[in-house]
C-alpha atoms as a PDB file:
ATOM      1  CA  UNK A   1     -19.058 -28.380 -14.529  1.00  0.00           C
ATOM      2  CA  UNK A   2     -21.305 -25.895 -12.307  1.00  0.00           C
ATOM      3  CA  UNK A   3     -19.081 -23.053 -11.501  1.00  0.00           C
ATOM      4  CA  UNK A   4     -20.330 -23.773  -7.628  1.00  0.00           C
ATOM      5  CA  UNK A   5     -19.431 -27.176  -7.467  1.00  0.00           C
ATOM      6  CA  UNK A   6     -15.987 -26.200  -9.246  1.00  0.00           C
ATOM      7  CA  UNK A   7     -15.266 -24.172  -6.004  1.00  0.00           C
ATOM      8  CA  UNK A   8     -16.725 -26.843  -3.964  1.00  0.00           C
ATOM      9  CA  UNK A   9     -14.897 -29.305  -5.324  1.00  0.00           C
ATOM     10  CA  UNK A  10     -11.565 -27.311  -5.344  1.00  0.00           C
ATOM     11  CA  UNK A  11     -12.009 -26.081  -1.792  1.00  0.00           C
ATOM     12  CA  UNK A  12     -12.510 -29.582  -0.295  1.00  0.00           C
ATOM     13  CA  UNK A  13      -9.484 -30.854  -2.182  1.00  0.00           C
ATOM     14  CA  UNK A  14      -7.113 -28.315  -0.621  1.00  0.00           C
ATOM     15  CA  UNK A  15      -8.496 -28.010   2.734  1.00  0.00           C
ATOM     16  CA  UNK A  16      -8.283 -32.305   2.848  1.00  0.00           C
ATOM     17  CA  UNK A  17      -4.402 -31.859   1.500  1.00  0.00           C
ATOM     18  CA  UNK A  18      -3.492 -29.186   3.708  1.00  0.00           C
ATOM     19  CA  UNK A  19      -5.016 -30.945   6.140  1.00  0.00           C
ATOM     20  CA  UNK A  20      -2.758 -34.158   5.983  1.00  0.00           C
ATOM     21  CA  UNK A  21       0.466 -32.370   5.749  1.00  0.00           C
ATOM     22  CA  UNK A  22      -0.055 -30.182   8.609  1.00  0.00           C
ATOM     23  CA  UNK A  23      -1.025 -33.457  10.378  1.00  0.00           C
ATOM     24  CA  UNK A  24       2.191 -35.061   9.551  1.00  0.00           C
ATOM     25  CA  UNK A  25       3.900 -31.744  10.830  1.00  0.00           C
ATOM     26  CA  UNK A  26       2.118 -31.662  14.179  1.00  0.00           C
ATOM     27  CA  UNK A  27       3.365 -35.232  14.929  1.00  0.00           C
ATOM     28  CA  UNK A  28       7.111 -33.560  15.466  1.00  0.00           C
ATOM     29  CA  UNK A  29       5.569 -31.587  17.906  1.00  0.00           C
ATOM     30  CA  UNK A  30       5.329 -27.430  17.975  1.00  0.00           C
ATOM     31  CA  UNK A  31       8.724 -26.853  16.618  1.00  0.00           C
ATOM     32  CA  UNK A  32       8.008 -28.315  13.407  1.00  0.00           C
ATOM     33  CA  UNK A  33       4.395 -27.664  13.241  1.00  0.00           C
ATOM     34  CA  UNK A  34       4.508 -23.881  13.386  1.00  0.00           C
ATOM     35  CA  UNK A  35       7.158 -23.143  10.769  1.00  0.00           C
ATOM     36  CA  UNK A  36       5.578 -25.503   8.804  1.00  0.00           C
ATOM     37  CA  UNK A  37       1.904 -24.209   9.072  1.00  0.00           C
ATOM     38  CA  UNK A  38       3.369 -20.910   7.886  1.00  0.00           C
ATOM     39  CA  UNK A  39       5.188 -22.725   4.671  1.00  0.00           C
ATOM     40  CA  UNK A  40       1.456 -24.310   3.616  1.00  0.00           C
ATOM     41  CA  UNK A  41      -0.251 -21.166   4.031  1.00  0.00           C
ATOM     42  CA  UNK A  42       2.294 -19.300   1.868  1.00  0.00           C
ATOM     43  CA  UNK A  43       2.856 -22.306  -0.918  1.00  0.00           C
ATOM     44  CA  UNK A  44      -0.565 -23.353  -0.863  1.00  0.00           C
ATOM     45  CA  UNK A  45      -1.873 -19.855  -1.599  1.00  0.00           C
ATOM     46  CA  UNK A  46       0.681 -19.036  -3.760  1.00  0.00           C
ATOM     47  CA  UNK A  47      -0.410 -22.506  -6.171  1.00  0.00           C
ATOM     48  CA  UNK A  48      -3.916 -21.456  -5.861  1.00  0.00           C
ATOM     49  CA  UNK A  49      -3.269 -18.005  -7.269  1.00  0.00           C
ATOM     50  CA  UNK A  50      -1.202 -18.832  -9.482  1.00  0.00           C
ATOM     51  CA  UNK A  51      -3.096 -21.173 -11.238  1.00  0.00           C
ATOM     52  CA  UNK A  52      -6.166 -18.636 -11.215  1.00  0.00           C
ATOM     53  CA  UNK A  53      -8.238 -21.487  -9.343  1.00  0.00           C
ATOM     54  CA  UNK A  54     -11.656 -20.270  -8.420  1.00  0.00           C
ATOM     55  CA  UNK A  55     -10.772 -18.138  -5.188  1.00  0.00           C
ATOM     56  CA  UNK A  56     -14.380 -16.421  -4.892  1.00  0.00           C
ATOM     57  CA  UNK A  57     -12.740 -13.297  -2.359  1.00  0.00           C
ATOM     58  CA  UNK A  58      -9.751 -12.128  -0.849  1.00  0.00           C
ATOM     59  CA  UNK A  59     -10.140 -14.009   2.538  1.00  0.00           C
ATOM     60  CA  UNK A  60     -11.244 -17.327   1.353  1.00  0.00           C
ATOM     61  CA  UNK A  61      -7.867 -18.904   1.083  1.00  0.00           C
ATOM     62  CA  UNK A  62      -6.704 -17.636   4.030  1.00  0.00           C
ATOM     63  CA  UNK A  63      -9.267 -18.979   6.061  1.00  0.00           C
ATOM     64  CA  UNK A  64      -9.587 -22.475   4.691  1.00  0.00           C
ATOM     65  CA  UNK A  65      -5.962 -22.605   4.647  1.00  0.00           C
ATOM     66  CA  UNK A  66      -6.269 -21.556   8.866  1.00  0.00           C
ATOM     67  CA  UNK A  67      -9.332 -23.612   9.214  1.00  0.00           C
ATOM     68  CA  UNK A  68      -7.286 -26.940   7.644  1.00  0.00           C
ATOM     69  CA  UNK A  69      -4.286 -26.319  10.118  1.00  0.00           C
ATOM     70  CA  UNK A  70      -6.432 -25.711  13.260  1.00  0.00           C
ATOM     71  CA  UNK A  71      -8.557 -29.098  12.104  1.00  0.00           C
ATOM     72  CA  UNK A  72      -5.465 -31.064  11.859  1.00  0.00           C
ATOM     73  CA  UNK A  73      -3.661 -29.689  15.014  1.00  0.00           C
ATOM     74  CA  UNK A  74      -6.899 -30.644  16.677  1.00  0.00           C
ATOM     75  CA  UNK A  75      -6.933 -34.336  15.688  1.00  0.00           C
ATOM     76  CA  UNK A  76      -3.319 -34.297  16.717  1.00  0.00           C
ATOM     77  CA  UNK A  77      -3.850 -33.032  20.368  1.00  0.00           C
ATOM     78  CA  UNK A  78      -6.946 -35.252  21.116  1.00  0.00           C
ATOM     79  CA  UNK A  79      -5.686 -38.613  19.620  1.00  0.00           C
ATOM     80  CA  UNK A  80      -1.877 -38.601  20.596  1.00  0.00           C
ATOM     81  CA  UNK A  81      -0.506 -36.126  22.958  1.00  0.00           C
ATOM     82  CA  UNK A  82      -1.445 -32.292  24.155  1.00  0.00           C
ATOM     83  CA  UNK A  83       0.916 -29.858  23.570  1.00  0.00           C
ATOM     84  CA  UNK A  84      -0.928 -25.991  23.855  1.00  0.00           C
ATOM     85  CA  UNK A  85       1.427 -24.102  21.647  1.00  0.00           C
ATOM     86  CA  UNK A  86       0.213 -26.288  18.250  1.00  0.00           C
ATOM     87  CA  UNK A  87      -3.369 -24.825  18.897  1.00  0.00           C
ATOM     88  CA  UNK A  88      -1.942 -21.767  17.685  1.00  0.00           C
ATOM     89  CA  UNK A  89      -0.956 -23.150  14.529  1.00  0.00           C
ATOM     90  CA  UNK A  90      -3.616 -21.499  12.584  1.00  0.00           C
ATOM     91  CA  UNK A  91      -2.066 -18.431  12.884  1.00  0.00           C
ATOM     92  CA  UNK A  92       1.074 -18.621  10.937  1.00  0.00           C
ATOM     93  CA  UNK A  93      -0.770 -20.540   8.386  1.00  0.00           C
ATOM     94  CA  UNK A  94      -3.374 -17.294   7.626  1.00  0.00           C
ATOM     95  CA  UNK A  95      -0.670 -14.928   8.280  1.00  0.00           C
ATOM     96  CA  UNK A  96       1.209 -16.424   5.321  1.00  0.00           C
ATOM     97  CA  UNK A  97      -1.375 -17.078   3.207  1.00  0.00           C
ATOM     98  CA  UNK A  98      -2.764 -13.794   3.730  1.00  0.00           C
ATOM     99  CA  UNK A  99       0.509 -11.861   2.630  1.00  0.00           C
ATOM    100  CA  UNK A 100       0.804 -13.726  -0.181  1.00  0.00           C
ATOM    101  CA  UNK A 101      -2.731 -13.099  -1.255  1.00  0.00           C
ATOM    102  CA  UNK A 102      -1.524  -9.463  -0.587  1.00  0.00           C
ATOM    103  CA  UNK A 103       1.448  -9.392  -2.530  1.00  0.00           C
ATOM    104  CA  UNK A 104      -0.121 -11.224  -5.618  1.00  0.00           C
ATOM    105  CA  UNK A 105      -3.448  -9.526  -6.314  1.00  0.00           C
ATOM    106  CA  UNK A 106      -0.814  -5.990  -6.274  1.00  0.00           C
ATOM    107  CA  UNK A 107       1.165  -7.567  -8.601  1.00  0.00           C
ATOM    108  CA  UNK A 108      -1.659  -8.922 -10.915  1.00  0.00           C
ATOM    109  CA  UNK A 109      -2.379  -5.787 -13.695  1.00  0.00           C
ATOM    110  CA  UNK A 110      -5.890  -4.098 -13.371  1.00  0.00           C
ATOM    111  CA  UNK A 111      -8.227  -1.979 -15.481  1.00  0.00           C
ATOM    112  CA  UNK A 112      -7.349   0.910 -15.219  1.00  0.00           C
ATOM    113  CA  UNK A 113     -10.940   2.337 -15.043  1.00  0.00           C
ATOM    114  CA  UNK A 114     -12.785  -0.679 -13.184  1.00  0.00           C
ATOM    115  CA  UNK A 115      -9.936  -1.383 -11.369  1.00  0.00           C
ATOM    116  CA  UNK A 116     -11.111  -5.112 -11.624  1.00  0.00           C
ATOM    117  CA  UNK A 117      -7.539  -7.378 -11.333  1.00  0.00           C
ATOM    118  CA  UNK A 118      -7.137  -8.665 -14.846  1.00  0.00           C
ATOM    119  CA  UNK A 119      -6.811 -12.899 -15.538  1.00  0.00           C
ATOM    120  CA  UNK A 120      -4.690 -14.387 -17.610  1.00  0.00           C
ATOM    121  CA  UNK A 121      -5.648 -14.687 -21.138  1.00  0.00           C
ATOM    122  CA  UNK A 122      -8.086 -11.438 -20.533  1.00  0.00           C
ATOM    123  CA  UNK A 123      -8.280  -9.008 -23.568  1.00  0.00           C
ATOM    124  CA  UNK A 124      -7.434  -5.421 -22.887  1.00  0.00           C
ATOM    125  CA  UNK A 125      -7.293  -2.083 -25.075  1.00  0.00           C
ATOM    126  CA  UNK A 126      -4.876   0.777 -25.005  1.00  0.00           C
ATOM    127  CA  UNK A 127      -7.373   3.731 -24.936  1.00  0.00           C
ATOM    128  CA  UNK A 128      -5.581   6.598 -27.662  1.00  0.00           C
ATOM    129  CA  UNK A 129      -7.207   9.165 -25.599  1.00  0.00           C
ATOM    130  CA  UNK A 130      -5.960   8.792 -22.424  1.00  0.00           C
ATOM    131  CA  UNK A 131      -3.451   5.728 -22.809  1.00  0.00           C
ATOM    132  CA  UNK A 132      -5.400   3.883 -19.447  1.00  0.00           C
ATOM    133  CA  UNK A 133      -5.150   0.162 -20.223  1.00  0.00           C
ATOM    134  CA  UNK A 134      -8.899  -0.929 -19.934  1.00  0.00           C
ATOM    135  CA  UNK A 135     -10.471  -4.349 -20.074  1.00  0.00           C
ATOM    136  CA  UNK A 136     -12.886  -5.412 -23.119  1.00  0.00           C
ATOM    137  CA  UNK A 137     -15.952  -6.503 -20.658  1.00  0.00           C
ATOM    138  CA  UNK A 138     -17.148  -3.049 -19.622  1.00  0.00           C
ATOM    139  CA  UNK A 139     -14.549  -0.268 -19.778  1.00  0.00           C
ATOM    140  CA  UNK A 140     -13.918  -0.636 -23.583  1.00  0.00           C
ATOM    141  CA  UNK A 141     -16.348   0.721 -26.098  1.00  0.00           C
ATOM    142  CA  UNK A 142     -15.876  -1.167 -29.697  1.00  0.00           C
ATOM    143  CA  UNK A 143     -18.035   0.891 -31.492  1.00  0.00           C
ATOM    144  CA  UNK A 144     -16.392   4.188 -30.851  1.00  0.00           C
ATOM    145  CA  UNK A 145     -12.461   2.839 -30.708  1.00  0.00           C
ATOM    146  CA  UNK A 146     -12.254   3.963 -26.870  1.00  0.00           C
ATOM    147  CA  UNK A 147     -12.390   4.002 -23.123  1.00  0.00           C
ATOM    148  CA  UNK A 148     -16.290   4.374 -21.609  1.00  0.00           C
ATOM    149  CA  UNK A 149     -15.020   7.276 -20.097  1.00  0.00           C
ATOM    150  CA  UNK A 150     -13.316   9.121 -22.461  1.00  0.00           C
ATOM    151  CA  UNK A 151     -16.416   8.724 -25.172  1.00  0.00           C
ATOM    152  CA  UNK A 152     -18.803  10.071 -21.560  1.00  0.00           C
ATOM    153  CA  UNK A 153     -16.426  12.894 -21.259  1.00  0.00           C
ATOM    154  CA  UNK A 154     -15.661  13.264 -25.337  1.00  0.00           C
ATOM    155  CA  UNK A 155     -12.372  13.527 -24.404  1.00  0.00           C
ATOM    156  CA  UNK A 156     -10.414  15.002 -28.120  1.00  0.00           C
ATOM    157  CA  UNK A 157      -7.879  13.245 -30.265  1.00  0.00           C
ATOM    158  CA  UNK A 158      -7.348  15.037 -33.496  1.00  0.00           C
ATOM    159  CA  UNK A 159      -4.711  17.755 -32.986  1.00  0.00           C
ATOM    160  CA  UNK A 160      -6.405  21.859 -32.339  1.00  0.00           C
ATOM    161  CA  UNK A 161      -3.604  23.185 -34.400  1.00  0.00           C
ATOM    162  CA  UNK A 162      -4.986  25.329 -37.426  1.00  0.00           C
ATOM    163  CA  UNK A 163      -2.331  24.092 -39.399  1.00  0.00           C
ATOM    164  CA  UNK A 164      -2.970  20.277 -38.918  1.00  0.00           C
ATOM    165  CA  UNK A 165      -6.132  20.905 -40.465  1.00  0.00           C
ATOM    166  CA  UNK A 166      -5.154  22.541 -43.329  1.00  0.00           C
ATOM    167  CA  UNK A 167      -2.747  20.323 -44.395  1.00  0.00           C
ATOM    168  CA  UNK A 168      -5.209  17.082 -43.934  1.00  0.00           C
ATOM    169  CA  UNK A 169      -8.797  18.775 -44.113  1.00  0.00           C
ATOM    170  CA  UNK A 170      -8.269  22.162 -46.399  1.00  0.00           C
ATOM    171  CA  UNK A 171      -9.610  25.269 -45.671  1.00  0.00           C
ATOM    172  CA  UNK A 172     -12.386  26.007 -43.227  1.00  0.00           C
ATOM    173  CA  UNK A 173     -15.830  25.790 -45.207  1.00  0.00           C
ATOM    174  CA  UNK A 174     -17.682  29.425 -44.961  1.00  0.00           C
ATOM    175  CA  UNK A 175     -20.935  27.621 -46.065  1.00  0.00           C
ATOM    176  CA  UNK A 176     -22.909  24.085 -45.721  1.00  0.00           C
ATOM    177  CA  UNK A 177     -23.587  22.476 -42.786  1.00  0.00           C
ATOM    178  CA  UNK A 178     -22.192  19.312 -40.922  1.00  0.00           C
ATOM    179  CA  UNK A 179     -23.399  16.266 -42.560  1.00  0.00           C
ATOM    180  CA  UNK A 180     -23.700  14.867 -38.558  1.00  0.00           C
ATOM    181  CA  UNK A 181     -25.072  16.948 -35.858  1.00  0.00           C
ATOM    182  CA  UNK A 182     -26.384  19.596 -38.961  1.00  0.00           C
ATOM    183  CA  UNK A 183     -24.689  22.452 -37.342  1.00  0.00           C
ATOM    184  CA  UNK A 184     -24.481  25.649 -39.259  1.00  0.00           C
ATOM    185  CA  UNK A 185     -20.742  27.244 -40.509  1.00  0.00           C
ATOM    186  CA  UNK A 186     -21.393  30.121 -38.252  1.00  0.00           C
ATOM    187  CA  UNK A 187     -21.583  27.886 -35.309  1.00  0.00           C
ATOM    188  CA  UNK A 188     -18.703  25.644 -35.742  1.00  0.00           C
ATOM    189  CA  UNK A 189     -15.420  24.764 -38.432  1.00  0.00           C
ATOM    190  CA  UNK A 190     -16.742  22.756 -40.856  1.00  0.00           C
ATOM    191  CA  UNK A 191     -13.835  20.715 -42.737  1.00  0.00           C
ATOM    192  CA  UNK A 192     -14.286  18.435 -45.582  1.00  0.00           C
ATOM    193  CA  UNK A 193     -13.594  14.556 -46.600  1.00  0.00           C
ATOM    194  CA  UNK A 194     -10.812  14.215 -48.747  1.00  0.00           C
ATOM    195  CA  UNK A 195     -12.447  11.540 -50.668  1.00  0.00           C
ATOM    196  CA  UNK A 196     -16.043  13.019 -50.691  1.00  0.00           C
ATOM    197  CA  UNK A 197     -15.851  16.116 -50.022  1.00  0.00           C
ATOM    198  CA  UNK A 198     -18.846  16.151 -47.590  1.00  0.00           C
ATOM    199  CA  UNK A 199     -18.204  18.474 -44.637  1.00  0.00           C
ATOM    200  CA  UNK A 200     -18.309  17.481 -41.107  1.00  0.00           C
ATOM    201  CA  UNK A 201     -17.123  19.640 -37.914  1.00  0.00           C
ATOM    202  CA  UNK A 202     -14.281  19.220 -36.278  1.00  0.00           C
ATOM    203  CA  UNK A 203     -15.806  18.120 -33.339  1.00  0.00           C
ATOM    204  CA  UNK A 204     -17.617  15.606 -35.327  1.00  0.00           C
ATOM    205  CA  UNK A 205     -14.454  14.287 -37.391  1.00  0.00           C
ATOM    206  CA  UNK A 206     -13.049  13.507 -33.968  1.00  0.00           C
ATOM    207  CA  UNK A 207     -15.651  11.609 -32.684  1.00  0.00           C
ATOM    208  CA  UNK A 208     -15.432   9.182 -35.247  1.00  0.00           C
ATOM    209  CA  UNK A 209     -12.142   8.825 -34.942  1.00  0.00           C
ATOM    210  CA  UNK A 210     -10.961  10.704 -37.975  1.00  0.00           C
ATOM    211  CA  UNK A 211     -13.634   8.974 -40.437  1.00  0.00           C
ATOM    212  CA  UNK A 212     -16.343  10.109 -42.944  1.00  0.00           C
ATOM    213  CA  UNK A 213     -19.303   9.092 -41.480  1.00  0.00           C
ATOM    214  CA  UNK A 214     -20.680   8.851 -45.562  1.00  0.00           C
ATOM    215  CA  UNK A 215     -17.828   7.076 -47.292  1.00  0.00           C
ATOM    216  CA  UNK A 216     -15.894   5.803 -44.727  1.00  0.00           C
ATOM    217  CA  UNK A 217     -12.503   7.987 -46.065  1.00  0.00           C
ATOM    218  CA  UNK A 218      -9.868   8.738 -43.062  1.00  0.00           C
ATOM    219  CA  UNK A 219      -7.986  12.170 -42.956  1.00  0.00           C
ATOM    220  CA  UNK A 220      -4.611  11.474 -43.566  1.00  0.00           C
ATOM    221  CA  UNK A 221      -1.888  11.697 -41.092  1.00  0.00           C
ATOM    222  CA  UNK A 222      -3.876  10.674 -37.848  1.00  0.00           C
ATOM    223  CA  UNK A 223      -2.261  10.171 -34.268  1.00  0.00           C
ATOM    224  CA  UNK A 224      -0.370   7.167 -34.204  1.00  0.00           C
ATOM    225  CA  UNK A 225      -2.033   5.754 -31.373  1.00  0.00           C
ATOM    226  CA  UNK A 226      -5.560   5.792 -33.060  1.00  0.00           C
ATOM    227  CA  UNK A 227      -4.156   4.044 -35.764  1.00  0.00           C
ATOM    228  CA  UNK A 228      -2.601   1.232 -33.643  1.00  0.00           C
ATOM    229  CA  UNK A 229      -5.384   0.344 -31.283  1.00  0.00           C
ATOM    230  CA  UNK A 230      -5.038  -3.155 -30.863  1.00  0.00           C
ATOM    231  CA  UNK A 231      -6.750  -5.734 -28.502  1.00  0.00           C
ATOM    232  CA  UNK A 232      -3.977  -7.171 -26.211  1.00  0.00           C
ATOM    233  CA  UNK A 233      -3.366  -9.933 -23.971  1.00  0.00           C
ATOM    234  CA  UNK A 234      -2.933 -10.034 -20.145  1.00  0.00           C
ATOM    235  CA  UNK A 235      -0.105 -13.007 -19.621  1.00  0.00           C
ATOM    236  CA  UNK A 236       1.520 -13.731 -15.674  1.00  0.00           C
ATOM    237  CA  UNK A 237       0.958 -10.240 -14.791  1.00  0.00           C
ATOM    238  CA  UNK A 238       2.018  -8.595 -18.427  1.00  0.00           C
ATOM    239  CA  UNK A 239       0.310  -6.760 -21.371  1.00  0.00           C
ATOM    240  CA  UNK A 240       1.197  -8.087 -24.919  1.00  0.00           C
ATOM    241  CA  UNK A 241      -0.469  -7.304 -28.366  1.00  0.00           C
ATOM    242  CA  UNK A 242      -2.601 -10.490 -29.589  1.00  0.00           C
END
């Protein structure tokens, strides 16, 4: 179905249900009608959210869910009796369903670099750089193994200490040049592949993530959270591993 006429569709059905219970409400006069035009507003938004229906922005269900109440109190007051205070049954009705739109979408997890509010069944990645929880649409790059920003910023991984690097790498090479960006010894630490022996800077061996870029060997011994980059699953409001 068009993704339009979804909404449509979906609007018109609540405003028309919303519609006949405040209706029935408004029969028992103000007293009832109020309290009750704040309960629709608050269950009514709270369904709609809940079940991720197509909500299009922030105000929409509180204004169809005010716009249903004010319609029905208005039938009520010209067909059976006038009473001014139900006119001002909208109110309640968008107050509540405006809260609750409030309190949801802050409970709902986000991308932590979009900031986009995340849908059930959305696939998210743990960045190893910077451990921000990112979603796979824009923020996540699957080629490099990271966040968009952190691969903008080359943000390191690999650990600086001298020793690290001796114990996975070997000594720094004194000759040769990186078998990536072609710098020179003399300009950076070149550090070979266990498995190859090719050399490649440290700058470049983080980059990709620990890897040879010509056989595809890892250095031993890499962060833990490289190593267990997994896509995950955004379920009511939580983060699991797929």
């Amino acid at each position: 179905m068009n993704q339009r006429l979804e909404r449509i569709t979906m609007l018109a059905g609540v405003f028309v249900l919303l519609g006949s219970l405040q209706f029935g409400a408004s029969l028992g006069g103000a007293t009832v009608a109020l309290p009750v035009a704040l309960l629709l507003g608050v269950a009514a938004t709270w369904i709609w959210l809940h079940f991720e229906l197509p909500i299009g922005a922030v105000w929409v269900p509180p204004l169809v869910c005010a716009a249903a109440v004010l319609l029905s109190g208005a039938l009520v007051e010209l067909s059976f009796r006038r009473d001014f205070a139900e006119w001002f049954a909208f109110i309640p009705a968008a107050l509540g369903s405006g809260v609750t739109v409030a309190v949801l979408q802050r409970a709902k997890a986000r991308c932590g670099l979009c900031h986009r509010s995340l849908a059930s069944q959305d696939v998210v990645f743990t960045c190893p750089r910077c451990t921000m929880t990112v979603c796979d649409e824009t923020c996540w790059s699957f080629e490099h193994r990271r966040c968009q920003l952190c691969m903008q910023q080359r943000v390191p991984l690999l650990p600086p200490e001298e020793n690290w690097w001796l114990r996975v790498a070997g000594p720094r090479f004194r000759h040769d040049r990186c078998q990536i960006c072609h710098s020179t010894a003399e300009q950076v630490d070149l550090r070979s592949c266990p498995n190859c022996r090719r050399p490649q800077c440290r700058d470049c061996w983080d980059f990709n993530n620990g890897e040879c870029s010509r056989c595809g060997a890892a250095l031993p011994d890499l962060p833990a959270s490289l190593t267990t980059t997994v896509p995950q699953l955004v379920t009511n409001g939580s983060i699991r591993p797929i």
